[in-house]
Protein backbone atom coordinates (compact mmCIF):
# COMPACT_ATOMS: atom_id res chain seq x y z
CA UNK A 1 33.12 -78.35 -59.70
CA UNK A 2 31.71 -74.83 -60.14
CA UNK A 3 34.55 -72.14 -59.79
CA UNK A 4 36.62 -73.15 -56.72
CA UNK A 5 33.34 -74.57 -55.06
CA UNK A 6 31.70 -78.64 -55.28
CA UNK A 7 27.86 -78.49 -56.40
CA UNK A 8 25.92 -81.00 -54.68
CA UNK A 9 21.99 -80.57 -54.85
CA UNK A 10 19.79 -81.99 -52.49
CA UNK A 11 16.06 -82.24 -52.74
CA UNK A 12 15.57 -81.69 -49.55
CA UNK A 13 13.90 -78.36 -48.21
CA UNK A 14 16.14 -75.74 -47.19
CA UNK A 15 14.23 -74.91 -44.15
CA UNK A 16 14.69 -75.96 -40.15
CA UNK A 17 18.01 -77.51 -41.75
CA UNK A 18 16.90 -80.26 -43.30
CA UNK A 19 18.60 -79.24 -46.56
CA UNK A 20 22.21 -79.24 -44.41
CA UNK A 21 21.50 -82.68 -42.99
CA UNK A 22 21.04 -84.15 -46.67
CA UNK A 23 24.30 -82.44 -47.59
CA UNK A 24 26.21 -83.91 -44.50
CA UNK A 25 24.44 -87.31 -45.51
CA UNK A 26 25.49 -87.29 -48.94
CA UNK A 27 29.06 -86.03 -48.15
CA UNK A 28 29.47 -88.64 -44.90
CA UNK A 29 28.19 -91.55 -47.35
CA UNK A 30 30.08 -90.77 -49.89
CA UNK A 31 33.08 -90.25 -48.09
CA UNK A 32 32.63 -93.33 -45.75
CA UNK A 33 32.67 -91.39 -42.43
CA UNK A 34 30.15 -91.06 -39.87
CA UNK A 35 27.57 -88.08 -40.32
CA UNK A 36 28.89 -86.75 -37.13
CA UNK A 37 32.56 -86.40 -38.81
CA UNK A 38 30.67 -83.71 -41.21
CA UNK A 39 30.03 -80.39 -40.20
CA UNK A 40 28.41 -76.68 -41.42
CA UNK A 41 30.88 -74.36 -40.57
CA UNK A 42 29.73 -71.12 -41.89
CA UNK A 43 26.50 -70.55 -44.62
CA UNK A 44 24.00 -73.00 -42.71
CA UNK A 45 21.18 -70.82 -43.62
CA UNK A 46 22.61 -69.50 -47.12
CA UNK A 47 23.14 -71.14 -50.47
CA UNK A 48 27.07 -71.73 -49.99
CA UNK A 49 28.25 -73.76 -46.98
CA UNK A 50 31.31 -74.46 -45.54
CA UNK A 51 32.10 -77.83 -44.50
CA UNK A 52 34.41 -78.92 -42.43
CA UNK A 53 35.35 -82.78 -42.73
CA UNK A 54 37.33 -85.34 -40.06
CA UNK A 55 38.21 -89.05 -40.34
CA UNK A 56 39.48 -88.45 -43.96
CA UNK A 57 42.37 -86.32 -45.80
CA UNK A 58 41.50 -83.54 -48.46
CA UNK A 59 42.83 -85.60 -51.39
CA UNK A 60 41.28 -88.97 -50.43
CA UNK A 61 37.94 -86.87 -49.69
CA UNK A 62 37.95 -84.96 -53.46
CA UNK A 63 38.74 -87.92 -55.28
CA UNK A 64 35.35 -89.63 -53.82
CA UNK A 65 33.52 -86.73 -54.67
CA UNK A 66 34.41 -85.94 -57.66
CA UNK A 67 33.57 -87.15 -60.71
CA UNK A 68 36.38 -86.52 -62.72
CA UNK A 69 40.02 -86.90 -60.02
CA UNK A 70 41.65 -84.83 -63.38
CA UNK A 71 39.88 -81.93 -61.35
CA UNK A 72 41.62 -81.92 -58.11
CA UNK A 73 43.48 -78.64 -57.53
CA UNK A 74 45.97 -78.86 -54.75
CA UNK A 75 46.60 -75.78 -52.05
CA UNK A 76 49.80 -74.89 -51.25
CA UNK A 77 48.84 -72.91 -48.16
């Protein structure tokens, strides 16, 4: 975790989107889903993205992707 945000790096090139595309891959693997169940939703060409994430609930998704499920912060809105 870094602030409210997940750091995943990619080594990927950040450049005709190939960078996103490695981040979808890593998330949809990781998660179990189909790449196509990951999307970009805002920041495709900046440093912080947005993703939005179907086929799996928020809790079930941050405990796969996290190392650490002490971590998970809940939102109550």
């Amino acid at each position: 975790m870094h602030g409210d945000a997940l750091r995943i790096r990619v080594a990927a090139p950040p450049v005709e989107g190939v960078a996103n595309e490695a981040i979808r891959r890593f998330v949809a693997d990781s998660l179990g889903i189909s790449i196509s169940d990951v999307s970009v939703v805002s920041g495709a060409t900046g440093r912080r993205k947005r993703l939005s994430v179907s086929g799996v609930d928020r809790m079930s998704a941050m405990s796969r992707l996290l190392p650490d499920p002490d971590l998970i912060v809940t939102r109550t809105s």
